[in-house]
N, C-alpha and C. Protein backbone atom coordinates (compact mmCIF):
# COMPACT_ATOMS: atom_id res chain seq x y z
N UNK A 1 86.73 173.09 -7.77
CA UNK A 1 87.74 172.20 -7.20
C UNK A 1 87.17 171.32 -6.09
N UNK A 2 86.01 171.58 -5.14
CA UNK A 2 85.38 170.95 -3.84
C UNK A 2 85.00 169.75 -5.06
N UNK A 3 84.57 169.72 -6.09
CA UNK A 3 83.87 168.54 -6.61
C UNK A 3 84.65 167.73 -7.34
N UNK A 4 85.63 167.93 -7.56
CA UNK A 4 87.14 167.25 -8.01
C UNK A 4 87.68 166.86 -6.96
N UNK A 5 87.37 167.26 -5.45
CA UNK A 5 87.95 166.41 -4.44
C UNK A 5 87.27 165.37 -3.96
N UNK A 6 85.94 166.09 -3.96
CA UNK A 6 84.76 164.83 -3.34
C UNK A 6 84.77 163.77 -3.92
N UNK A 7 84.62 164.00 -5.95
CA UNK A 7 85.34 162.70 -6.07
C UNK A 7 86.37 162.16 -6.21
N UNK A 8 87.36 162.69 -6.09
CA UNK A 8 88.49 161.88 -5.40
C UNK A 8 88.73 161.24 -4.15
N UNK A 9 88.03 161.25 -3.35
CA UNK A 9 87.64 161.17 -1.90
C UNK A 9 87.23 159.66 -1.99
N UNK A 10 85.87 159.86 -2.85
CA UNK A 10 85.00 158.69 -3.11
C UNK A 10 85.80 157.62 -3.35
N UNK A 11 86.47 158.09 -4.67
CA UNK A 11 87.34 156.89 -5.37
C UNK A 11 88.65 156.34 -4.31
N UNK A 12 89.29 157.28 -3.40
CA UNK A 12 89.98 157.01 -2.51
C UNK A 12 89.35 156.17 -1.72
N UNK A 13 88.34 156.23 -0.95
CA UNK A 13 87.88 155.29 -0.14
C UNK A 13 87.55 153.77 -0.73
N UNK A 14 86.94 153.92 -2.10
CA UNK A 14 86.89 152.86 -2.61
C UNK A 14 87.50 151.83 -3.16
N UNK A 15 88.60 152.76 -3.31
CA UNK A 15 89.86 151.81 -3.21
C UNK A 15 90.40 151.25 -2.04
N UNK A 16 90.29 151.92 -0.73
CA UNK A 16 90.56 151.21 0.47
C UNK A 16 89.74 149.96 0.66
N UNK A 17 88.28 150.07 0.46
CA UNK A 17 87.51 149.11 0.56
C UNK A 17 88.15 148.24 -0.39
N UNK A 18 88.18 148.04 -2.12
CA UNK A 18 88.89 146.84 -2.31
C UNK A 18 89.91 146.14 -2.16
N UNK A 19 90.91 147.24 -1.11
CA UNK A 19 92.25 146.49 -0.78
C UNK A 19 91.87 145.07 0.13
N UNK A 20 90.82 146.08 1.35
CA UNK A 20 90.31 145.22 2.57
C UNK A 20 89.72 144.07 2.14
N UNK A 21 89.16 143.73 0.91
CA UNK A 21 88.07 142.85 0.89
C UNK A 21 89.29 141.49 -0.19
N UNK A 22 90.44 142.18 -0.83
CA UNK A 22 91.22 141.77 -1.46
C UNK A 22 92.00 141.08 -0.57
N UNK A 23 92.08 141.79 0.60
CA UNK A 23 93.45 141.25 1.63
C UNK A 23 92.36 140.28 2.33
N UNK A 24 91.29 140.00 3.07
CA UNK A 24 90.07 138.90 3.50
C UNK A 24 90.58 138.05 2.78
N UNK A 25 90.12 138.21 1.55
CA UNK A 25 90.46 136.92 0.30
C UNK A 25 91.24 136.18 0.57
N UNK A 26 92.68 137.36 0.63
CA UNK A 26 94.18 136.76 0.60
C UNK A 26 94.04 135.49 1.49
N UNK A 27 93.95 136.33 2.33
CA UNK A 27 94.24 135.90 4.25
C UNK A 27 93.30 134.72 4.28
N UNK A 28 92.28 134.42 3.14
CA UNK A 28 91.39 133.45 3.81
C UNK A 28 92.09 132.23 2.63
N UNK A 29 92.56 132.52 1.50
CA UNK A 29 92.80 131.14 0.00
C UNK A 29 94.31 130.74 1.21
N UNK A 30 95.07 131.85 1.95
CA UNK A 30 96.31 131.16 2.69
C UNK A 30 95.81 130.62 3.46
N UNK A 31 95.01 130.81 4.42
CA UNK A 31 94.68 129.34 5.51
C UNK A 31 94.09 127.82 4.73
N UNK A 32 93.43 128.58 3.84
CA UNK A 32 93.17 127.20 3.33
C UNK A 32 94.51 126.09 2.70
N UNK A 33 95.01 126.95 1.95
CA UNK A 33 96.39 126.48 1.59
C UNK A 33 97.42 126.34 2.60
N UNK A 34 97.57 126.85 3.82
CA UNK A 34 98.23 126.54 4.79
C UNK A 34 97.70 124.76 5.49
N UNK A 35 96.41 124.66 5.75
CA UNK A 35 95.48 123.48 6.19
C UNK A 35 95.30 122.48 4.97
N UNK A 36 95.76 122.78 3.73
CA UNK A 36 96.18 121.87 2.87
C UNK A 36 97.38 121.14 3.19
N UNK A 37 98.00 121.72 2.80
CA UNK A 37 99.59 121.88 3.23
C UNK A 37 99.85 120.62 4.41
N UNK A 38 99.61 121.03 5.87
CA UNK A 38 99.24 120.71 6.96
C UNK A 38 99.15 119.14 6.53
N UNK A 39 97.71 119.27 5.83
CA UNK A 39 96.97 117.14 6.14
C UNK A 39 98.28 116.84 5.15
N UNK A 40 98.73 117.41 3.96
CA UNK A 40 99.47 116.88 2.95
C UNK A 40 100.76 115.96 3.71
N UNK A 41 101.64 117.05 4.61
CA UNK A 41 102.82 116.70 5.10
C UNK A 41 102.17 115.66 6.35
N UNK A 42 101.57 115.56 7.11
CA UNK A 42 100.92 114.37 7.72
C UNK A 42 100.42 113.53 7.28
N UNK A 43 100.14 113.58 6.62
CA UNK A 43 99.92 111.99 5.44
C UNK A 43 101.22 111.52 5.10
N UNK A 44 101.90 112.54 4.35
CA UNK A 44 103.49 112.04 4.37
C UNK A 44 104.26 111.31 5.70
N UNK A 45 104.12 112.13 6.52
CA UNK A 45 104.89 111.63 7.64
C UNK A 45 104.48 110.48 8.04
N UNK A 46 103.17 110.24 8.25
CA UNK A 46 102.23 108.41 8.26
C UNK A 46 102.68 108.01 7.79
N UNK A 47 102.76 108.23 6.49
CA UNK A 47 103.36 106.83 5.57
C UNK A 47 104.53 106.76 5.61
N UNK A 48 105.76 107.67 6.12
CA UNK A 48 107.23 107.58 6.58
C UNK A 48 107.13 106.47 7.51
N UNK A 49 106.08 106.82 8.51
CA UNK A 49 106.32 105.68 9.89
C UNK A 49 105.97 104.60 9.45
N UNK A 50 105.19 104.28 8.75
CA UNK A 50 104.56 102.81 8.03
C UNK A 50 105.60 102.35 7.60
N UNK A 51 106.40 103.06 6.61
CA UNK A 51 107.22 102.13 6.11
C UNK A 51 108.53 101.80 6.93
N UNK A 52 108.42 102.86 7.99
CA UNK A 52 110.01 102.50 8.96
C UNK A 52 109.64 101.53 9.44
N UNK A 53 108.14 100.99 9.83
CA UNK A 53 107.90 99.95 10.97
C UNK A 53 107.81 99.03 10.26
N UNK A 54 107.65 98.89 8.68
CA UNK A 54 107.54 97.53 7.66
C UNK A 54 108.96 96.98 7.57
N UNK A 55 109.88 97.92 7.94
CA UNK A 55 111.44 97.90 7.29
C UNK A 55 112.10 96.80 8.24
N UNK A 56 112.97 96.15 7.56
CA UNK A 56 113.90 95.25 8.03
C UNK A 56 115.21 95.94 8.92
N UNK A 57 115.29 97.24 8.10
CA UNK A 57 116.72 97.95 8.78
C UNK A 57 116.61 98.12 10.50
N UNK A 58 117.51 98.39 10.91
CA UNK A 58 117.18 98.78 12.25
C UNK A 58 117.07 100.58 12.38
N UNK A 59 117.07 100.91 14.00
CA UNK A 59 116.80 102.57 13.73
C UNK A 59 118.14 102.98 13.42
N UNK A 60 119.48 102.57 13.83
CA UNK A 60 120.43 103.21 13.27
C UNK A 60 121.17 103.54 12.15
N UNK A 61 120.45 102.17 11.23
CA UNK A 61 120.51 101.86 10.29
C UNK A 61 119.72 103.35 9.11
N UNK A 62 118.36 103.46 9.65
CA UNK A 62 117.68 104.23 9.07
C UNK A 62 118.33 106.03 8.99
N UNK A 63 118.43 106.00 10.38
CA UNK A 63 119.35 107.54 10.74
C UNK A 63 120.51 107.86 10.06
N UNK A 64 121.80 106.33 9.73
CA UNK A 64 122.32 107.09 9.03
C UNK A 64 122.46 107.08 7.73
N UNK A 65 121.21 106.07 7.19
CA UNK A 65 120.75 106.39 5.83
C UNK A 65 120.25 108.03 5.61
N UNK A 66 119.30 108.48 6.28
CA UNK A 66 118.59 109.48 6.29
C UNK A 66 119.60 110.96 6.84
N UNK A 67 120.26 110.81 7.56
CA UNK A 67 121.07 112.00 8.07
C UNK A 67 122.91 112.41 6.64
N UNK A 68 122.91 113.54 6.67
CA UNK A 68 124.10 113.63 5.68
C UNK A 68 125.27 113.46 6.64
N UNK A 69 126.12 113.02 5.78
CA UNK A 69 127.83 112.55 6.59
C UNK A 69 128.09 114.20 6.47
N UNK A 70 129.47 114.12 7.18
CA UNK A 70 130.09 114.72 7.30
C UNK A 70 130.87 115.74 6.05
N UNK A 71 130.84 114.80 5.12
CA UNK A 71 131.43 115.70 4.10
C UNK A 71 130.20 116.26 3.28
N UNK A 72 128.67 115.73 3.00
CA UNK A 72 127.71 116.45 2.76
C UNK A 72 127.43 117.79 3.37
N UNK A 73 127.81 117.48 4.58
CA UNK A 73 127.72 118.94 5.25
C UNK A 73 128.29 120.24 4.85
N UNK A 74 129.98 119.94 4.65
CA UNK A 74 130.46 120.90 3.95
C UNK A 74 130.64 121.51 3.22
């Protein structure tokens, strides 16, 4: 039975090790995809302001294009 535990032991640990090296991974493809993400919606937002400052409308004009009335809300 000591040698039916030892290797179970083994295989236990070695499975801890691929969680750790699985969860690195994780933790590292999400920052990248987080810092994707990131430039994506700032590029967006640039080109929001570009086109508010190309626009003929005024700002109130834009706000309550862009904001929901009152009955959207509900």
């Amino acid at each position: 039975r000591t040698v039916g535990m030892d290797a179970l032991e083994q295989k236990i640990e070695k499975a801890q090790l691929d969680v750790v090296k699985a969860k690195a991974k994780y933790d590292a493809a999400l920052a990248t995809l987080k810092d994707l993400m990131d430039k994506r919606d700032g590029l967006k937002r640039d080109e929001l302001i570009a086109a508010i400052m190309k626009s003929d409308k005024s700002y109130d004009q834009i706000l309550q294009f862009i904001q929901p009335t009152d009955q959207e809300k509900g």
